[in-house]
N, C-alpha and C. Protein backbone atom coordinates (compact mmCIF):
# COMPACT_ATOMS: atom_id res chain seq x y z
N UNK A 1 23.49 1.23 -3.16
CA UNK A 1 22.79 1.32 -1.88
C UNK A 1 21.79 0.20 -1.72
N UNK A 2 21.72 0.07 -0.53
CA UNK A 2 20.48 -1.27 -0.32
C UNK A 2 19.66 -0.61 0.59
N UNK A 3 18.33 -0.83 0.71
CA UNK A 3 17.39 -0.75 1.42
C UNK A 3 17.00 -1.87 2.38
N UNK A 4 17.01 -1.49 3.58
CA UNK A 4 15.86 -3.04 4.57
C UNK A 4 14.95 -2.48 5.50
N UNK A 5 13.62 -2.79 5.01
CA UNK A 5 12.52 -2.69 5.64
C UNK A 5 11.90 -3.82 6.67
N UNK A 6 12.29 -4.15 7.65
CA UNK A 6 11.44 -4.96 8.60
C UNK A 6 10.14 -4.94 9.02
N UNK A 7 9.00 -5.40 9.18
CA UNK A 7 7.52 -5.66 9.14
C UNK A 7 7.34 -6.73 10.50
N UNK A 8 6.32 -6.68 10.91
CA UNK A 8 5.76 -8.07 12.38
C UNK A 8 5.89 -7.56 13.41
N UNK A 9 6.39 -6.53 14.33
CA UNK A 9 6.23 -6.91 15.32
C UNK A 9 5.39 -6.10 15.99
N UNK A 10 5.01 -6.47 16.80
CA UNK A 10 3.62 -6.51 17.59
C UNK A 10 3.55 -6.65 19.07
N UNK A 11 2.70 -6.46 19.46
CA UNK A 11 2.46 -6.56 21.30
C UNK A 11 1.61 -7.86 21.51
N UNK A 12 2.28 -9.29 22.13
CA UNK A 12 1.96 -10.51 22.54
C UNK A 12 1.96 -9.91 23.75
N UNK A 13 1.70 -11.71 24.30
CA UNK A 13 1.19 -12.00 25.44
C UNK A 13 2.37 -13.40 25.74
N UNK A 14 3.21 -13.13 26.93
CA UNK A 14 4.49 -14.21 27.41
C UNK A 14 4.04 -15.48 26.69
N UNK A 15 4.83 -16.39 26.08
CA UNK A 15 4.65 -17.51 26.16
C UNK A 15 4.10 -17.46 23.97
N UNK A 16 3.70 -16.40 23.86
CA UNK A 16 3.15 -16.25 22.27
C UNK A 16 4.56 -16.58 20.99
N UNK A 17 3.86 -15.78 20.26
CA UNK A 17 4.57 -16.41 18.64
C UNK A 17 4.77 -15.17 18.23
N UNK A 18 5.60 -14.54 17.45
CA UNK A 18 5.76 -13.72 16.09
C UNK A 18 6.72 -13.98 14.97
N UNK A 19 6.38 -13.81 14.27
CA UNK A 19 7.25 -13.78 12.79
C UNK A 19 7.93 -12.35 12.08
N UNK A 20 8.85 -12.19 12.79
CA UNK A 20 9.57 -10.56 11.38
C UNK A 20 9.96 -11.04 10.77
N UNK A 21 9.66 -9.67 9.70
CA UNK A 21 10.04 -10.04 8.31
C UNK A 21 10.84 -8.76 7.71
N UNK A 22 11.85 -9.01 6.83
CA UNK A 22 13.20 -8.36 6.52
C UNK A 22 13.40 -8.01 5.15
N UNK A 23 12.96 -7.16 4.47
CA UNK A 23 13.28 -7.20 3.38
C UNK A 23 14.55 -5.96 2.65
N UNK A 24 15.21 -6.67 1.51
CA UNK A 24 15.73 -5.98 1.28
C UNK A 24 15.87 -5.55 -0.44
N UNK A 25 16.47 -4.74 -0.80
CA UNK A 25 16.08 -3.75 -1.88
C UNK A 25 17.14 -2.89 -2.76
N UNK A 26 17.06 -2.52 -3.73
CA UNK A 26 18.18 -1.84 -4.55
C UNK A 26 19.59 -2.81 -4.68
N UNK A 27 20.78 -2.49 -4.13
CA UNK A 27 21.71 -3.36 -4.96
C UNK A 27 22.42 -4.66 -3.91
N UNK A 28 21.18 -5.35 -3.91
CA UNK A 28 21.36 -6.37 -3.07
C UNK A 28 22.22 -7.49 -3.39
N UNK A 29 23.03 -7.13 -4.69
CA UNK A 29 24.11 -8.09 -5.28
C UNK A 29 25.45 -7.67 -4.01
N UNK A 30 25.32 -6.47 -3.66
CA UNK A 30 26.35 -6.58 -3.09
C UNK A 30 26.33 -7.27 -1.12
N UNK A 31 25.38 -7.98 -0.96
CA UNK A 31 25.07 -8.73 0.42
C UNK A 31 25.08 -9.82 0.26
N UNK A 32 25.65 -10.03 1.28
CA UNK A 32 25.24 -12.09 1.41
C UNK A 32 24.84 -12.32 2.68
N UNK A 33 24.48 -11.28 3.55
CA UNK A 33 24.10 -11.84 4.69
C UNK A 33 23.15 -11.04 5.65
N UNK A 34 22.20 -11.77 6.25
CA UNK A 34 21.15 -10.45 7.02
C UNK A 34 21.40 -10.82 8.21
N UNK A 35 20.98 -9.91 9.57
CA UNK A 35 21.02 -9.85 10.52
C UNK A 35 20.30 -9.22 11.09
N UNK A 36 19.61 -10.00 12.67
CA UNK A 36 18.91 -8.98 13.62
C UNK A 36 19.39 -8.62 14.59
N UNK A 37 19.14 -7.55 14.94
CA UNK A 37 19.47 -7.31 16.40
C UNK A 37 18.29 -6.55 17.29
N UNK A 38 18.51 -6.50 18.77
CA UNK A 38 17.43 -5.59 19.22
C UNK A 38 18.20 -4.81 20.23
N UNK A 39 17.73 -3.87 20.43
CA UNK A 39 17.74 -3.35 21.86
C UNK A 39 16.67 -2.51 22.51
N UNK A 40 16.88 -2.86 23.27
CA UNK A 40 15.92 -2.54 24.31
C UNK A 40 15.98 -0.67 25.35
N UNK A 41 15.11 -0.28 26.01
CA UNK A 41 15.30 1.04 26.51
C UNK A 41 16.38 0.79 27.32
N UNK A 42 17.57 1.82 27.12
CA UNK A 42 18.50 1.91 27.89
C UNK A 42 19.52 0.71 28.13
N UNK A 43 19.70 -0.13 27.00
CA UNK A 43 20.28 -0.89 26.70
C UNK A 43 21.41 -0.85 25.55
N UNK A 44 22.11 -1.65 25.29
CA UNK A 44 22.99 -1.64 23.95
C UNK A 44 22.45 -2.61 23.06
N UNK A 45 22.35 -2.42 21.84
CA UNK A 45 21.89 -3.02 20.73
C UNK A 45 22.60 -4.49 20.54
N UNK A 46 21.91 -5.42 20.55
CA UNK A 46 22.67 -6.49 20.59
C UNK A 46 22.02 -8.03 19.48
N UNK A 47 22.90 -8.68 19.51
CA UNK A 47 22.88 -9.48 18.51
C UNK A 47 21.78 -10.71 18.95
N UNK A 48 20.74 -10.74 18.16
CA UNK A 48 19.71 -12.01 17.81
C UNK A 48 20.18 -12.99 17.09
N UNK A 49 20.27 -13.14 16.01
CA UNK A 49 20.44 -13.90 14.47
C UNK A 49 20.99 -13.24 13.72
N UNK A 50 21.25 -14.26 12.46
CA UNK A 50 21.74 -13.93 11.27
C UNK A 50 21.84 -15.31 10.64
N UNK A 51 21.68 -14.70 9.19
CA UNK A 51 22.23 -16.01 8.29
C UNK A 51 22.70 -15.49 6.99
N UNK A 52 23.54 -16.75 6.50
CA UNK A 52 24.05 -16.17 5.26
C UNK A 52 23.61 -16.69 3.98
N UNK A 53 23.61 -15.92 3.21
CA UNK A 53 22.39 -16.40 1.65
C UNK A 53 22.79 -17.51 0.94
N UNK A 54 24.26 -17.60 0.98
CA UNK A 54 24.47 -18.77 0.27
C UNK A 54 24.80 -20.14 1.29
N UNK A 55 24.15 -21.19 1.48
CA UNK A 55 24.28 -22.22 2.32
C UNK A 55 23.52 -22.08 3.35
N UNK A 56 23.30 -21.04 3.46
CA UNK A 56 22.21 -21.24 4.61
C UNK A 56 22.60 -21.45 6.15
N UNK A 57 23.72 -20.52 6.27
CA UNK A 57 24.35 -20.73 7.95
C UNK A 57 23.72 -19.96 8.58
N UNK A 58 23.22 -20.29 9.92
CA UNK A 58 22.03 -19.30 10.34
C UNK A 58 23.59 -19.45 12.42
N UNK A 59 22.73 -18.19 12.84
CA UNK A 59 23.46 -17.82 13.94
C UNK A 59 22.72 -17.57 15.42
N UNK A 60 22.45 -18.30 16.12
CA UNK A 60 21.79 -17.47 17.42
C UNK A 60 22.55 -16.84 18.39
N UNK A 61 21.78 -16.09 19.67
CA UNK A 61 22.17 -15.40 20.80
C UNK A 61 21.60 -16.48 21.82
N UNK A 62 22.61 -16.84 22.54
CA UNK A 62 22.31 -17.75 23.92
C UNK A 62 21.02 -17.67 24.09
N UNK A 63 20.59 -16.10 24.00
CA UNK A 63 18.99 -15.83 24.79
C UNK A 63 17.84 -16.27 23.79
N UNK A 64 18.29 -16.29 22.64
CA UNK A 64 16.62 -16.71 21.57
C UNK A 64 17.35 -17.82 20.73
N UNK A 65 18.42 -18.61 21.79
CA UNK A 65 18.51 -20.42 20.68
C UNK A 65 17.58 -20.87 21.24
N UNK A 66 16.93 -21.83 20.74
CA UNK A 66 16.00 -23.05 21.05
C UNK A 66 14.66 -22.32 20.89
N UNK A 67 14.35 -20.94 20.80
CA UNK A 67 13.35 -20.40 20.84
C UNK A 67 12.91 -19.70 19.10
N UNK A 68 13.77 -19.98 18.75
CA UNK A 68 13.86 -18.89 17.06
C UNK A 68 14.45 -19.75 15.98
N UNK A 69 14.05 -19.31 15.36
CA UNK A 69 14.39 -19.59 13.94
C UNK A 69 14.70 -18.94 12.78
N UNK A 70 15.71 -18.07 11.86
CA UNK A 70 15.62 -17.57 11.07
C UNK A 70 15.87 -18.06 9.91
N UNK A 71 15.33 -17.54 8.75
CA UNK A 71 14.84 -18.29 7.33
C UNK A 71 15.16 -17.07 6.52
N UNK A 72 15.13 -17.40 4.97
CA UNK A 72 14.95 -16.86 4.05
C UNK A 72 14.73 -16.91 2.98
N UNK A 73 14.07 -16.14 2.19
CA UNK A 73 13.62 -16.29 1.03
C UNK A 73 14.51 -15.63 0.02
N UNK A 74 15.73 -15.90 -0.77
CA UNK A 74 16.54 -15.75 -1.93
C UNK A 74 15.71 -14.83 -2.72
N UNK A 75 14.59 -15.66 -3.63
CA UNK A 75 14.36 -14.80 -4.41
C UNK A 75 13.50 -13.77 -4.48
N UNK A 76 13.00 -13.22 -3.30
CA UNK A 76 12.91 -12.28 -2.75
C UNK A 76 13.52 -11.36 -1.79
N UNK A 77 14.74 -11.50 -1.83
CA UNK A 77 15.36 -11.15 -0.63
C UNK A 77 15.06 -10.80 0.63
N UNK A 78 14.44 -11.93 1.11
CA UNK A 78 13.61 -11.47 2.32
C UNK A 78 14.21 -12.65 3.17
N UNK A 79 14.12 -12.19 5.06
CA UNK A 79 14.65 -12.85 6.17
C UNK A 79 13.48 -12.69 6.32
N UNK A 80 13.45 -13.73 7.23
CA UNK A 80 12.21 -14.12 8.38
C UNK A 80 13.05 -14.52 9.85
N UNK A 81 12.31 -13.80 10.80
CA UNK A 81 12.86 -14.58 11.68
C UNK A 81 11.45 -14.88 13.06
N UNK A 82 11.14 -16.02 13.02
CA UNK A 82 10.29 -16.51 14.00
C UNK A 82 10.78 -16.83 15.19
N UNK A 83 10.02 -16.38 16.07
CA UNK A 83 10.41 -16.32 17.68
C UNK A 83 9.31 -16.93 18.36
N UNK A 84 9.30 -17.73 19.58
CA UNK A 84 8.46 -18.54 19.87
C UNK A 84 8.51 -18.36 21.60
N UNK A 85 7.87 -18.80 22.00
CA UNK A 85 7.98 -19.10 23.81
C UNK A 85 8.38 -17.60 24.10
N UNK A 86 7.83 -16.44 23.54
CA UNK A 86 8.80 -14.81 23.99
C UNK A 86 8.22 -15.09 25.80
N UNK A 87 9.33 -13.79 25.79
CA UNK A 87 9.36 -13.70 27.27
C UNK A 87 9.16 -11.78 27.20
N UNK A 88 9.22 -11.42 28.42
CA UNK A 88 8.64 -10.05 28.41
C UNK A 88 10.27 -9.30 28.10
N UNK A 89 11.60 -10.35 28.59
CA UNK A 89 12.27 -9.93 28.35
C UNK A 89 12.97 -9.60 27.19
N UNK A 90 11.99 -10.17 26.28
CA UNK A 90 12.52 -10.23 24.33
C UNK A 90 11.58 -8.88 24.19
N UNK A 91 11.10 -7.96 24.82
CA UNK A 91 10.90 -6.80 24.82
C UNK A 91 11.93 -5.52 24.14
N UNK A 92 11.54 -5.59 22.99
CA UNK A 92 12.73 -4.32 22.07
C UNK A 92 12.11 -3.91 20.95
N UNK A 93 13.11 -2.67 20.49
CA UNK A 93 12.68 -2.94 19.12
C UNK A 93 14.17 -3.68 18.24
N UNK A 94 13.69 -3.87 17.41
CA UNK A 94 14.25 -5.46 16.92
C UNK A 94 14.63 -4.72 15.36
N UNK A 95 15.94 -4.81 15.12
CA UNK A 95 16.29 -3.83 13.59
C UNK A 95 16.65 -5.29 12.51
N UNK A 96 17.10 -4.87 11.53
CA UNK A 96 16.90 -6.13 10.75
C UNK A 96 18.62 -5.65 10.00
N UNK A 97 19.64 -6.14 9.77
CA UNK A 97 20.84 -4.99 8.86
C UNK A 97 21.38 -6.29 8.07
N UNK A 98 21.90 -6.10 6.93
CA UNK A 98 22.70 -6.51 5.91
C UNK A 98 24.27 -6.43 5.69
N UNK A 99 24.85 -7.08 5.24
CA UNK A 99 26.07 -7.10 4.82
C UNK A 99 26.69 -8.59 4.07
N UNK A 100 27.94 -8.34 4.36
CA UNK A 100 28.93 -9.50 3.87
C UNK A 100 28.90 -10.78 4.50
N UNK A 101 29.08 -10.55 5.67
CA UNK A 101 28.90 -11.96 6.74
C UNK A 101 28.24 -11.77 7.72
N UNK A 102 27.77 -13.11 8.21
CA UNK A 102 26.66 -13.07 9.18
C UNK A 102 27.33 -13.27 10.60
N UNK A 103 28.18 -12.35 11.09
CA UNK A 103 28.86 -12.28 12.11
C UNK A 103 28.02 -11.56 13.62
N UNK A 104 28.37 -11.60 14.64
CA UNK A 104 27.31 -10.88 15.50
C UNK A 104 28.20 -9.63 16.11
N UNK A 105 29.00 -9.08 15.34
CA UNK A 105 29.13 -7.81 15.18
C UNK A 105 28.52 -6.89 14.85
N UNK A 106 27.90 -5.40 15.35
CA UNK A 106 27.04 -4.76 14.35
C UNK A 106 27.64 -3.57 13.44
N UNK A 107 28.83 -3.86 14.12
CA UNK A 107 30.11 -3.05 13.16
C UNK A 107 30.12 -3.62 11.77
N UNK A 108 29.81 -5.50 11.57
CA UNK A 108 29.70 -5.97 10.22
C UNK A 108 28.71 -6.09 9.27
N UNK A 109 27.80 -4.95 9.60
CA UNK A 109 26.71 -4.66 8.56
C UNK A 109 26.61 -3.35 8.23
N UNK A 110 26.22 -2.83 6.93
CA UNK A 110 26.44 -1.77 6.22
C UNK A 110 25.02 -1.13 6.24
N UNK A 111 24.17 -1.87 6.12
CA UNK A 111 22.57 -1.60 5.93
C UNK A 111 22.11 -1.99 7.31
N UNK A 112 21.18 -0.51 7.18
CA UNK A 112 19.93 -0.79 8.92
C UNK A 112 18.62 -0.46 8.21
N UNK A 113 17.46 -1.32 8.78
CA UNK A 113 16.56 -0.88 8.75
C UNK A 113 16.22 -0.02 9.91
N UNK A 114 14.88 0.53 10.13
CA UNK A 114 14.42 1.79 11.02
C UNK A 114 13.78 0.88 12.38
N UNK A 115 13.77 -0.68 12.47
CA UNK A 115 13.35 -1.38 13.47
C UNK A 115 11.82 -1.39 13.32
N UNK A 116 11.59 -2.48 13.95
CA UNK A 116 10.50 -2.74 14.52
C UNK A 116 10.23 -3.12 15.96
N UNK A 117 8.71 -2.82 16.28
CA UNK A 117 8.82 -2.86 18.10
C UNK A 117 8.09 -3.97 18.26
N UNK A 118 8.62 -4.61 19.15
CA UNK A 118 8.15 -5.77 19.96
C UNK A 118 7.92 -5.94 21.11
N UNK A 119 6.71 -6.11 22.03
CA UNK A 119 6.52 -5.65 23.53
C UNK A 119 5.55 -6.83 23.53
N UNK A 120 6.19 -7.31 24.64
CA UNK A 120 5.66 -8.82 25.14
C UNK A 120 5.21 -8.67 26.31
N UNK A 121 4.08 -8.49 26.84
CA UNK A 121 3.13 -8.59 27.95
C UNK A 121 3.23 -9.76 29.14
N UNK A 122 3.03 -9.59 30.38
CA UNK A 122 3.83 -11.04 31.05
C UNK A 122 1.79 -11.14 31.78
């Protein structure tokens, strides 16, 4: 079993910064890849990022390229993913999940964290 706990998010102000953070836990030999997603009230859960542990292929959503960045730390098994220029519409809560590949399927991750909320003020 693996564990992922996500941490950061917070209530900005349009135009601000945050950093989540992703960690993961127990038998993390069996992942190579993290992923975010968010959704929003009354929405479908949908794909942010991802990257994969070995090489370092990272993935955006039309809506947070040029605005994000996701990273990671190996030997901690920890994702980061920094978001920049938010808009009120990056308003969600924002889950963090694991698996094999960093695909923007959420059918291709095995592990969820419990999310974190993010509410961007205009």
């Amino acid at each position: 079993q693996v564990q992922v706990v996500e941490s950061g998010g917070d209530l900005v102000q349009a135009g601000g910064s945050l950093r989540l953070s992703c960690a993961a836990s127990g038998d993390t030999i069996c992942i190579s890849a993290m992923g975010w997603f968010r959704q929003a009230p009354g929405k479908e859960r949908e794909f942010v990022s991802s990257i994969s542990w070995t090489g370092g292929n990272t993935y955006y959503a039309d809506s947070v390229k040029g605005r994000s960045t996701i990273s990671r730390d190996n030997a901690k098994n920890t994702v980061f993913l920094l978001m920049n220029s938010l808009k009120p519409e990056d308003t969600a809560v924002y889950y963090c999940a694991a698996g094999r590949f960093p695909l923007r399927t959420k059918t291709s991750y095995d592990y969820w964290g419990q999310g974190t909320q993010v509410t961007v003020s205009s």
